[in-house]
PDB file of N, CA and C in Angstrom:
ATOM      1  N   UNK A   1       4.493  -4.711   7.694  1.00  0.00           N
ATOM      2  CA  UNK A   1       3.085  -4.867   7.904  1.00  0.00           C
ATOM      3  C   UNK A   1       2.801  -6.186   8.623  1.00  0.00           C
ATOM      4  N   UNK A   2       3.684  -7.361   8.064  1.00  0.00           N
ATOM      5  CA  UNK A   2       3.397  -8.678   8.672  1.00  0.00           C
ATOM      6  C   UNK A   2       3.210  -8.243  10.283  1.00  0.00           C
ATOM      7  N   UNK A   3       4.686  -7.907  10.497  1.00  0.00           N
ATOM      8  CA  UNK A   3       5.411  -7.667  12.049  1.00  0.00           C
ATOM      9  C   UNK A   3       4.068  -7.198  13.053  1.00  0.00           C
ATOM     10  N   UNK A   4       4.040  -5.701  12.011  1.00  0.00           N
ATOM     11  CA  UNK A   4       2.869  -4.982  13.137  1.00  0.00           C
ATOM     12  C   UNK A   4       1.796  -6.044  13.432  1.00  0.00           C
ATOM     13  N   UNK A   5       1.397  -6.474  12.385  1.00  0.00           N
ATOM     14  CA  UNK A   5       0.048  -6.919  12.795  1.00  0.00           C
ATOM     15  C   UNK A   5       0.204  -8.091  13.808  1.00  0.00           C
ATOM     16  N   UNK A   6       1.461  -8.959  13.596  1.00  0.00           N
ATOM     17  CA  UNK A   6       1.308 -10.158  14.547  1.00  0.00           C
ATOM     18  C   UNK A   6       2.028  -9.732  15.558  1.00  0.00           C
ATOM     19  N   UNK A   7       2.597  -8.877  15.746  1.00  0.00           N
ATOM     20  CA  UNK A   7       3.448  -8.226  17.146  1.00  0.00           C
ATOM     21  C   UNK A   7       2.343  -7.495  17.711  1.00  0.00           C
ATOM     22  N   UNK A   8       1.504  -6.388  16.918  1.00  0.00           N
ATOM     23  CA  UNK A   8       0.489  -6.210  18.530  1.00  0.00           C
ATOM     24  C   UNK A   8      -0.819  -6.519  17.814  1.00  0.00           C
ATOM     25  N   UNK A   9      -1.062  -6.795  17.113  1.00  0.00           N
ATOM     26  CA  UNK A   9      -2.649  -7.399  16.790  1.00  0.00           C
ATOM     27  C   UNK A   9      -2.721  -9.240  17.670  1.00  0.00           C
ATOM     28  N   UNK A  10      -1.633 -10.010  17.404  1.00  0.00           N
ATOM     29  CA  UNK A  10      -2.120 -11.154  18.084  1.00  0.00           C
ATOM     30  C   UNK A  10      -0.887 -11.428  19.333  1.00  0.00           C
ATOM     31  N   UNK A  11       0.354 -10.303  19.583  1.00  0.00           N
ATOM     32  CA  UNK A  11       0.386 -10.460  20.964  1.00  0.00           C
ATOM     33  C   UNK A  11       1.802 -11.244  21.013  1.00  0.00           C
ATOM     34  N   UNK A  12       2.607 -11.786  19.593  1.00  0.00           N
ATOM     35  CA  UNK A  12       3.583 -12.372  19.541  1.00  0.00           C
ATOM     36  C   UNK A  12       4.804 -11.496  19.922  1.00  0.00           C
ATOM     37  N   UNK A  13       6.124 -11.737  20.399  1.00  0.00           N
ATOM     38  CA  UNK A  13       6.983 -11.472  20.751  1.00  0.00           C
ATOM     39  C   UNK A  13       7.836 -10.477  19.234  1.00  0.00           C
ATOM     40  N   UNK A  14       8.630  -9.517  19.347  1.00  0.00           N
ATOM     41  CA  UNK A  14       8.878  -8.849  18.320  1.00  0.00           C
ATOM     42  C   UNK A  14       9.861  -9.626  17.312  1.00  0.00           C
ATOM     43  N   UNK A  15      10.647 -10.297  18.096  1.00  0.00           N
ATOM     44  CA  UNK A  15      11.274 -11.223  17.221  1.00  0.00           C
ATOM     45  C   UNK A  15      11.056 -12.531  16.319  1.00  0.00           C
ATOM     46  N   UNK A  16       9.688 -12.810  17.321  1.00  0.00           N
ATOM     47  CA  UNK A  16       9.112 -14.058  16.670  1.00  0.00           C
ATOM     48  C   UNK A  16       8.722 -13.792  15.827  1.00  0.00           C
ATOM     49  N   UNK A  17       7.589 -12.248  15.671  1.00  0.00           N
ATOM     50  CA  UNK A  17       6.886 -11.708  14.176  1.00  0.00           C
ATOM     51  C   UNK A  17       7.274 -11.436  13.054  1.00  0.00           C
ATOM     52  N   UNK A  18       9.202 -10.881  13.547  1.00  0.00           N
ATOM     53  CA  UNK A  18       9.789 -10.272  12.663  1.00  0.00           C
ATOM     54  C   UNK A  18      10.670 -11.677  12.108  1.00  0.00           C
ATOM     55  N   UNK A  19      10.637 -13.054  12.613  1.00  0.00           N
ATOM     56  CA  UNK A  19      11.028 -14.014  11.714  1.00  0.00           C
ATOM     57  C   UNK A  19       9.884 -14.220  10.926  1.00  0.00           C
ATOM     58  N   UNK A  20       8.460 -14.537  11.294  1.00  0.00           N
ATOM     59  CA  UNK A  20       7.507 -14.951  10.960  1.00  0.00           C
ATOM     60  C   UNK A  20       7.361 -14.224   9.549  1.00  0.00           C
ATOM     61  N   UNK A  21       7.291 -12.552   9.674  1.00  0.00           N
ATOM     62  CA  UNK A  21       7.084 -11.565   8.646  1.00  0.00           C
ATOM     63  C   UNK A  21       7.846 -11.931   7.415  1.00  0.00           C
ATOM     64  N   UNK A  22       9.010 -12.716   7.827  1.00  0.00           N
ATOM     65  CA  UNK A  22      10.331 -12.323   6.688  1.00  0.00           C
ATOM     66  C   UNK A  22       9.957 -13.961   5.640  1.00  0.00           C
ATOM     67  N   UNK A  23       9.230 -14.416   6.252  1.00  0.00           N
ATOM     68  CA  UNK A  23       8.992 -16.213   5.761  1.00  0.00           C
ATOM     69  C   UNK A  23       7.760 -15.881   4.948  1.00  0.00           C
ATOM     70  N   UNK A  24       6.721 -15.027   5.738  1.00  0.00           N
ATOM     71  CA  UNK A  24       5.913 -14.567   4.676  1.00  0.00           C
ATOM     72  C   UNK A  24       5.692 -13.548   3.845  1.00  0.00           C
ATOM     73  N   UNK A  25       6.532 -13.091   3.769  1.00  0.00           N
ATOM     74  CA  UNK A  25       7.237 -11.827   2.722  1.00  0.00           C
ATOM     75  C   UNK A  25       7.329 -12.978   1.233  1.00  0.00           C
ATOM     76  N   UNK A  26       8.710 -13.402   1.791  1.00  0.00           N
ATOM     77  CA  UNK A  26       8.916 -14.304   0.590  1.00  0.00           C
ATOM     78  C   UNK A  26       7.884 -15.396  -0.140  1.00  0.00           C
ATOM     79  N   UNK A  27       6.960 -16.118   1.064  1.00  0.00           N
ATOM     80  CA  UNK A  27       5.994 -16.792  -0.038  1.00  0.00           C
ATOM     81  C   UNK A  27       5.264 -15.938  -0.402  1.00  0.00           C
ATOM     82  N   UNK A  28       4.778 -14.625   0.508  1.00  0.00           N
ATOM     83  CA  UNK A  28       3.778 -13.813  -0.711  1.00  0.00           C
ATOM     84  C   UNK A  28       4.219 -13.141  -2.243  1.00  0.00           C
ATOM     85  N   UNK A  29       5.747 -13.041  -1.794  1.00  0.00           N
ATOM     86  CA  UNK A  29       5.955 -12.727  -3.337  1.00  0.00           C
ATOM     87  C   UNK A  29       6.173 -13.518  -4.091  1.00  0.00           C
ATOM     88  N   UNK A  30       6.319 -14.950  -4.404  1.00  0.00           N
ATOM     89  CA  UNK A  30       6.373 -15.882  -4.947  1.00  0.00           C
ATOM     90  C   UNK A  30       5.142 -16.454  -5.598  1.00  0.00           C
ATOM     91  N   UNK A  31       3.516 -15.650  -4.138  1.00  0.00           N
ATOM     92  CA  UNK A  31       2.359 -16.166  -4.675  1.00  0.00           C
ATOM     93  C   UNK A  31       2.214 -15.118  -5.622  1.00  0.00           C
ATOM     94  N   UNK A  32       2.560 -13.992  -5.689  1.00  0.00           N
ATOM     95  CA  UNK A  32       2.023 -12.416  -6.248  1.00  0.00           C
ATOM     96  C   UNK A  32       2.701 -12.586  -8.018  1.00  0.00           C
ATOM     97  N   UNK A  33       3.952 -13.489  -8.059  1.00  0.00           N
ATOM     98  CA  UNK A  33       4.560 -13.716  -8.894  1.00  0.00           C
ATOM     99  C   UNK A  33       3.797 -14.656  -9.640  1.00  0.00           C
ATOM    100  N   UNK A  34       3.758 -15.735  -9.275  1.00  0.00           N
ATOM    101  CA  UNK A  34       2.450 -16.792  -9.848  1.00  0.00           C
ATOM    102  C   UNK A  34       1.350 -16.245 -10.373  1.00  0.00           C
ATOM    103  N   UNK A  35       0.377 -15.112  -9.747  1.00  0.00           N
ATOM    104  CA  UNK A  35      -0.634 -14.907 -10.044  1.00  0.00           C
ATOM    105  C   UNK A  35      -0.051 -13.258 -11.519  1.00  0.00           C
ATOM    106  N   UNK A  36       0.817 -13.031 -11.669  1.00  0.00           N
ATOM    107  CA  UNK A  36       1.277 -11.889 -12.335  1.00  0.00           C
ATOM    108  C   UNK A  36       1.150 -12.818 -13.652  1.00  0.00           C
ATOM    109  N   UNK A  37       1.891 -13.841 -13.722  1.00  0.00           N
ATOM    110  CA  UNK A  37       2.646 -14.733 -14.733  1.00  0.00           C
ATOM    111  C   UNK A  37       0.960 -15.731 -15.428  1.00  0.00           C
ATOM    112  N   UNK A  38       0.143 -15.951 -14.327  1.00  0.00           N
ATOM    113  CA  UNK A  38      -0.780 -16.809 -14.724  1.00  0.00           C
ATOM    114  C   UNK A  38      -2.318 -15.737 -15.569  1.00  0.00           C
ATOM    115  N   UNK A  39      -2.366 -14.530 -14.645  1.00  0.00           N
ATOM    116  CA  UNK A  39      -3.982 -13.917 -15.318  1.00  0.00           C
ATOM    117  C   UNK A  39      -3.554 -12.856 -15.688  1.00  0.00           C
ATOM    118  N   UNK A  40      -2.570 -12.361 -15.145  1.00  0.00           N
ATOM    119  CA  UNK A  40      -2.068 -10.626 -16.228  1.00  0.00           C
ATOM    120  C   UNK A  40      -1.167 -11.090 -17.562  1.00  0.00           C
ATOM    121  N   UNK A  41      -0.361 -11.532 -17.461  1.00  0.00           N
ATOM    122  CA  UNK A  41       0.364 -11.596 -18.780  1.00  0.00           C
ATOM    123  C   UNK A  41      -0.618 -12.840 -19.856  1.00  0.00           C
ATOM    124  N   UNK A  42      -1.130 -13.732 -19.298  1.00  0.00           N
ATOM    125  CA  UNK A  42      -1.497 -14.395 -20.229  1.00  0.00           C
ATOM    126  C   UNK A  42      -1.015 -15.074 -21.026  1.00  0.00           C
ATOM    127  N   UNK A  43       0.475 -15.879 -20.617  1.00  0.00           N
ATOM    128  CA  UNK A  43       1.465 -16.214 -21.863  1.00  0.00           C
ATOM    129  C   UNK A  43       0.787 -17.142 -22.405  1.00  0.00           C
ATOM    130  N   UNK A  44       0.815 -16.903 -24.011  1.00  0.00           N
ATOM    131  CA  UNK A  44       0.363 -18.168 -25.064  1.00  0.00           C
ATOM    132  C   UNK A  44       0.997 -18.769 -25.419  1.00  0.00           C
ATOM    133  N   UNK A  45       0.829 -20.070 -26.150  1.00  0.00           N
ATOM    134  CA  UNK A  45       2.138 -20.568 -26.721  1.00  0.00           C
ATOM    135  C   UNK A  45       1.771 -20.113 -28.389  1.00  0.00           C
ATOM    136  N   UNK A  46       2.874 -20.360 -28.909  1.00  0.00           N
ATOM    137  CA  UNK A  46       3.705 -19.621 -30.105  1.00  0.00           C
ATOM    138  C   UNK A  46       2.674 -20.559 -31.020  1.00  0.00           C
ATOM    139  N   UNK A  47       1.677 -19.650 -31.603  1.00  0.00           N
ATOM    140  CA  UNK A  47       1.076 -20.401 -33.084  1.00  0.00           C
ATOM    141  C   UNK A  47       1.841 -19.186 -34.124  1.00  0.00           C
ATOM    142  N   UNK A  48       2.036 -19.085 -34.093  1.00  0.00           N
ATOM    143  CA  UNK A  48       2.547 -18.173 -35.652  1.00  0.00           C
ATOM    144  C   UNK A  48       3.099 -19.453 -36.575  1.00  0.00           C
ATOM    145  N   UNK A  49       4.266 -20.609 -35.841  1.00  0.00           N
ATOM    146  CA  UNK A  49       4.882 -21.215 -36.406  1.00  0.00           C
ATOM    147  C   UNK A  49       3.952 -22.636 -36.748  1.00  0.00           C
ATOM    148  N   UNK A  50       2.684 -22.418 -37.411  1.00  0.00           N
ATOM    149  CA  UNK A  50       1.838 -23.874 -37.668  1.00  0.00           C
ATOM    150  C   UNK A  50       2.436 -24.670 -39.007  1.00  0.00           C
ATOM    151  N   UNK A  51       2.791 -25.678 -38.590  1.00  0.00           N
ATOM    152  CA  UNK A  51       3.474 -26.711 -40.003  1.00  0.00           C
ATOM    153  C   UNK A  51       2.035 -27.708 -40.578  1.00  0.00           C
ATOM    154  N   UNK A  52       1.654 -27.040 -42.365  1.00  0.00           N
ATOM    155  CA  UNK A  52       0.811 -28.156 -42.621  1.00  0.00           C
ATOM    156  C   UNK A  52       1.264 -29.034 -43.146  1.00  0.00           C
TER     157      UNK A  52
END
């Protein structure tokens, strides 16, 4: 999807898009990962174990 869009939507060379695509592949899944880990799972930290 990257490729297509910057290979004929803005006109870049196929190889340039298809490095470009592969750089933002990986930070988008890294951002998609962040946002999985931060508002879907919700991790809490552990109160079960409260010492009075």
């Amino acid at each position: 999807m990257y490729t297509s869009i910057l290979h004929h939507g803005f006109g870049l060379s196929y190889t340039v898009s298809y490095s470009i695509a592969i750089y933002a592949t990986i930070l988008s899944l890294f951002l998609l990962a962040e946002f999985v880990i931060r508002s879907i799972l919700e991790l809490r930290p552990d109160t079960s174990a409260k010492v009075e």
